[in-house]
C-alpha atoms as a PDB file:
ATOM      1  CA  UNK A   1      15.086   8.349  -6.750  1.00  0.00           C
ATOM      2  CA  UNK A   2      11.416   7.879  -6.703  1.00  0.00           C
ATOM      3  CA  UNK A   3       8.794  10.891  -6.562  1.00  0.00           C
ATOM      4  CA  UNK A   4       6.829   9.175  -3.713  1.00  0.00           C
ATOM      5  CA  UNK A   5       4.194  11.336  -1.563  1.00  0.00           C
ATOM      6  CA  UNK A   6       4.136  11.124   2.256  1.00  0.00           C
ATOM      7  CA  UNK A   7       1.350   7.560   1.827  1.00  0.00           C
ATOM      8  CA  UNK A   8       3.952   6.120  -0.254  1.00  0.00           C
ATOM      9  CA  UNK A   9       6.705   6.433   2.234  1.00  0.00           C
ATOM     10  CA  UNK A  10       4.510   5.708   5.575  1.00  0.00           C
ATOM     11  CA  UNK A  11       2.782   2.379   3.813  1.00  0.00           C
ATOM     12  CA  UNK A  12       5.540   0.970   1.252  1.00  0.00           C
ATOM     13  CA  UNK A  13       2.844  -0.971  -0.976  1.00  0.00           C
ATOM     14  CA  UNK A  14       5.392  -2.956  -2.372  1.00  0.00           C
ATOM     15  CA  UNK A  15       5.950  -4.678   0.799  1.00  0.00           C
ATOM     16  CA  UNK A  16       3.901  -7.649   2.332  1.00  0.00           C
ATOM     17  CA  UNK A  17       3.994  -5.472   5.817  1.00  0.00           C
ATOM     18  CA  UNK A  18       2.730  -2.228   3.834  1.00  0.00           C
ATOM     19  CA  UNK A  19      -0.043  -4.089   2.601  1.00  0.00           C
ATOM     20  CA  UNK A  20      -0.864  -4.823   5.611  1.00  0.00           C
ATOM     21  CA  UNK A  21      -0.777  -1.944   7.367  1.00  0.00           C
ATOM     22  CA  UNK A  22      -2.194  -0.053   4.919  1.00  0.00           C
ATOM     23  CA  UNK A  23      -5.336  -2.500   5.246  1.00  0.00           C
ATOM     24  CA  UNK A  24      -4.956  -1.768   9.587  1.00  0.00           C
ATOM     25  CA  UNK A  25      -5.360   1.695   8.893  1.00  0.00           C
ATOM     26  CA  UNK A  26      -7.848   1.257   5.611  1.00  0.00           C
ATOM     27  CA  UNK A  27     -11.014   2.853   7.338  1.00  0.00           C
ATOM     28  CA  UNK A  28      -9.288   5.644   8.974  1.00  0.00           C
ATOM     29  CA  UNK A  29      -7.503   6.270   5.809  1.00  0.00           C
ATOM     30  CA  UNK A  30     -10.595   6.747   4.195  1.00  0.00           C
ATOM     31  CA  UNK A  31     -12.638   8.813   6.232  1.00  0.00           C
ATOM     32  CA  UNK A  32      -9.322  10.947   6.165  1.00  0.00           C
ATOM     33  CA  UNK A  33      -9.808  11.631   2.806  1.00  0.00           C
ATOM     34  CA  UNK A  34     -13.408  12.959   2.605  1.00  0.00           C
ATOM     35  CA  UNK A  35     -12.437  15.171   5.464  1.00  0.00           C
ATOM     36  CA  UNK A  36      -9.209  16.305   4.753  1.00  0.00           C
ATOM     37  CA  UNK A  37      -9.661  16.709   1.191  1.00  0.00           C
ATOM     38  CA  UNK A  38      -6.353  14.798   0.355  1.00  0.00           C
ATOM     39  CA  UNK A  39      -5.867  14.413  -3.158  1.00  0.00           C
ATOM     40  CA  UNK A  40      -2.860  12.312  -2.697  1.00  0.00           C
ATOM     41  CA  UNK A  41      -4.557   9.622  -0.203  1.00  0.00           C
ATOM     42  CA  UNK A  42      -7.714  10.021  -2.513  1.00  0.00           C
ATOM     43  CA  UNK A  43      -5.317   8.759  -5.347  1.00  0.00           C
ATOM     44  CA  UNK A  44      -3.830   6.355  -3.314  1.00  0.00           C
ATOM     45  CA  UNK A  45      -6.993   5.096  -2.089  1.00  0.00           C
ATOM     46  CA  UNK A  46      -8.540   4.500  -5.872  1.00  0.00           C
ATOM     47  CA  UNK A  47      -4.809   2.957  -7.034  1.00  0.00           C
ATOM     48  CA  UNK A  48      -5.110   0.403  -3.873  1.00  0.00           C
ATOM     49  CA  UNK A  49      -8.956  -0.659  -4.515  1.00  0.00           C
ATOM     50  CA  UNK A  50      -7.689  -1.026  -8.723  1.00  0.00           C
ATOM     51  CA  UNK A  51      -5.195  -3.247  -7.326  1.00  0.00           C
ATOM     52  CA  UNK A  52      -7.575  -5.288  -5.418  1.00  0.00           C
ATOM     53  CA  UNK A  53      -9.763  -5.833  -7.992  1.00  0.00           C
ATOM     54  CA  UNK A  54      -6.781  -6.849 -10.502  1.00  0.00           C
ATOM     55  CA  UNK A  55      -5.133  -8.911  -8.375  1.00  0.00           C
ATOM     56  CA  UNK A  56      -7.470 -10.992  -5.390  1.00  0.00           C
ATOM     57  CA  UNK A  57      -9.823 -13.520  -6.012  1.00  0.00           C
ATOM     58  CA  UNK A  58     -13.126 -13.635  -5.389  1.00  0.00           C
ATOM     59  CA  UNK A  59     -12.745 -15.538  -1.944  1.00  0.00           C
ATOM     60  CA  UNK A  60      -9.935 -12.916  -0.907  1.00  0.00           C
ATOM     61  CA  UNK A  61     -11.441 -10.016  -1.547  1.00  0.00           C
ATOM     62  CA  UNK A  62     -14.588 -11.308   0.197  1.00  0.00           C
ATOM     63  CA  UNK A  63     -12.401 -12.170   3.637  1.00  0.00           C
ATOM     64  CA  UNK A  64     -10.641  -8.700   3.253  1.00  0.00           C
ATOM     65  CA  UNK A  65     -13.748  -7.359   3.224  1.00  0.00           C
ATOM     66  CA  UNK A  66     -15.151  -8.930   6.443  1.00  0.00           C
ATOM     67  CA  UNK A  67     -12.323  -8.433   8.307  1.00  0.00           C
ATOM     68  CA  UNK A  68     -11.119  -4.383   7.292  1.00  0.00           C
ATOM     69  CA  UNK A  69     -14.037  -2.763   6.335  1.00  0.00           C
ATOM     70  CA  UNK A  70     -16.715  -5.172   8.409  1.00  0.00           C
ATOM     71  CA  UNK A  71     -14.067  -5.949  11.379  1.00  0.00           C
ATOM     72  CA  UNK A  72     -15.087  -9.229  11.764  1.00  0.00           C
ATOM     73  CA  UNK A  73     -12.499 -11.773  13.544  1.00  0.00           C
ATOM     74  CA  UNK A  74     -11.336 -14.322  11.788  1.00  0.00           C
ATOM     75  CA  UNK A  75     -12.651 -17.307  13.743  1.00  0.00           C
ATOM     76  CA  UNK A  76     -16.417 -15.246  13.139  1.00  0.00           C
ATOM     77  CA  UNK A  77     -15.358 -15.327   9.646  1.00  0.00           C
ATOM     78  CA  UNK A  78     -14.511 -18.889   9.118  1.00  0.00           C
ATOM     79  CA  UNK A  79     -17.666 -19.700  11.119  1.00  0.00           C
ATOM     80  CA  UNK A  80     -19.739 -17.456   8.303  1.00  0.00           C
ATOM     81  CA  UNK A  81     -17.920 -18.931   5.153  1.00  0.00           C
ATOM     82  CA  UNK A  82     -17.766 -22.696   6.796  1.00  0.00           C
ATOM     83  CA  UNK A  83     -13.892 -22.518   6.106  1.00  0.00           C
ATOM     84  CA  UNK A  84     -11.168 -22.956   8.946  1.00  0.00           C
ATOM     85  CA  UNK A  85      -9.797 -20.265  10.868  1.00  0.00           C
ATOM     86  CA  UNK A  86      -6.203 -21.196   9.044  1.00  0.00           C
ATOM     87  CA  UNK A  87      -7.448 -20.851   5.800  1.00  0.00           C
ATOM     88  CA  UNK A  88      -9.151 -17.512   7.097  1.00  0.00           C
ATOM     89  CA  UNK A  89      -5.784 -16.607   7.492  1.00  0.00           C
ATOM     90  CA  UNK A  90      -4.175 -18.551   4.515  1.00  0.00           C
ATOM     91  CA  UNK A  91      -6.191 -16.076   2.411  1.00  0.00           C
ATOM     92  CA  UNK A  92      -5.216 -12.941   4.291  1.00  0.00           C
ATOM     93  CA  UNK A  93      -1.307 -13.707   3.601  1.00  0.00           C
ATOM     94  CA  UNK A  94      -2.180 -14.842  -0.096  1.00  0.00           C
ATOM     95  CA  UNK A  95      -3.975 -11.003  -0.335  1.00  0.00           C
ATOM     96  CA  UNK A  96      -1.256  -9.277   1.011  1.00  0.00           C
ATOM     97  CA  UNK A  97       1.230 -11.295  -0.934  1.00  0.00           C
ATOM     98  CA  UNK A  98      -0.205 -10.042  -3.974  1.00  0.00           C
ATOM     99  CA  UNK A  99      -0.854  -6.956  -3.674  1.00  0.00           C
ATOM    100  CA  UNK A 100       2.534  -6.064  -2.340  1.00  0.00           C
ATOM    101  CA  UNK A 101       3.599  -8.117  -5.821  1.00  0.00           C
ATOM    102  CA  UNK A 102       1.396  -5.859  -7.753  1.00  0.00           C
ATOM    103  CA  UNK A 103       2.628  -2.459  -6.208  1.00  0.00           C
ATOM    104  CA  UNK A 104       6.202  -3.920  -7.062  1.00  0.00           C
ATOM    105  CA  UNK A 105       5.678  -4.086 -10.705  1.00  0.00           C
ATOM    106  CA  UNK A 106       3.855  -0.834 -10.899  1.00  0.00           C
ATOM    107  CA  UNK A 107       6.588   0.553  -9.205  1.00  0.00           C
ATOM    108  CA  UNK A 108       9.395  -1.059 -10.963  1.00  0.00           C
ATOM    109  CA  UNK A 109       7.595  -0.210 -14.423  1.00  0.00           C
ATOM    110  CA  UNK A 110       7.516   3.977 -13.637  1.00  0.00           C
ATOM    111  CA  UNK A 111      11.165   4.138 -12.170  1.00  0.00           C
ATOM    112  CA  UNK A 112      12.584   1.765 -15.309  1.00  0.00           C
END
């Protein structure tokens, strides 16, 4: 059994649909934090943006960016970047992909 906190549970990092609902709700999640005081989603929050920075590429992080924290579409997006909307989205699955990959290991490595 696994000592996950209530983030853990809701978002299930180690899944390609936690990933992306954790990105859905990545804004709110933050503000949450500053005003709430949550040292869990605080931790949470720092262990996600380690993981982005470990695992995306340049271009995914960038499209991430545009689209969570900027909320650009992604056809206003591929018209920015001068890449196709499918690649837009290409990217997007790629990112989630790996980060839910990531969170596995981690995961798998503290309840070995």
């Amino acid at each position: 059994m696994t000592n996950e906190n209530k983030y853990e549970r809701q978002y299930k990092l180690h899944t390609v649909e936690g990933v992306k609902r954790f990105y859905d709700d990545l804004l709110t999640l933050k503000e949450a934090r500053f005003f709430g005081g949550d040292f869990e989603l605080s931790d949470m929050l720092l262990d996600f943006d380690s993981a982005v920075e470990r695992c995306l590429t340049k271009r995914q992080k960038q499209i991430t960016e545009l689209y969570y924290l900027q909320g650009l579409n992604s056809l206003k997006i591929s018209r920015e970047l001068s890449i196709t909307h499918q690649t837009i989205l290409e990217h997007l699955h790629t990112a989630y992909k790996n980060l839910a990959s990531y969170h596995l290991l981690e995961r798998n490595k503290y309840n070995d």
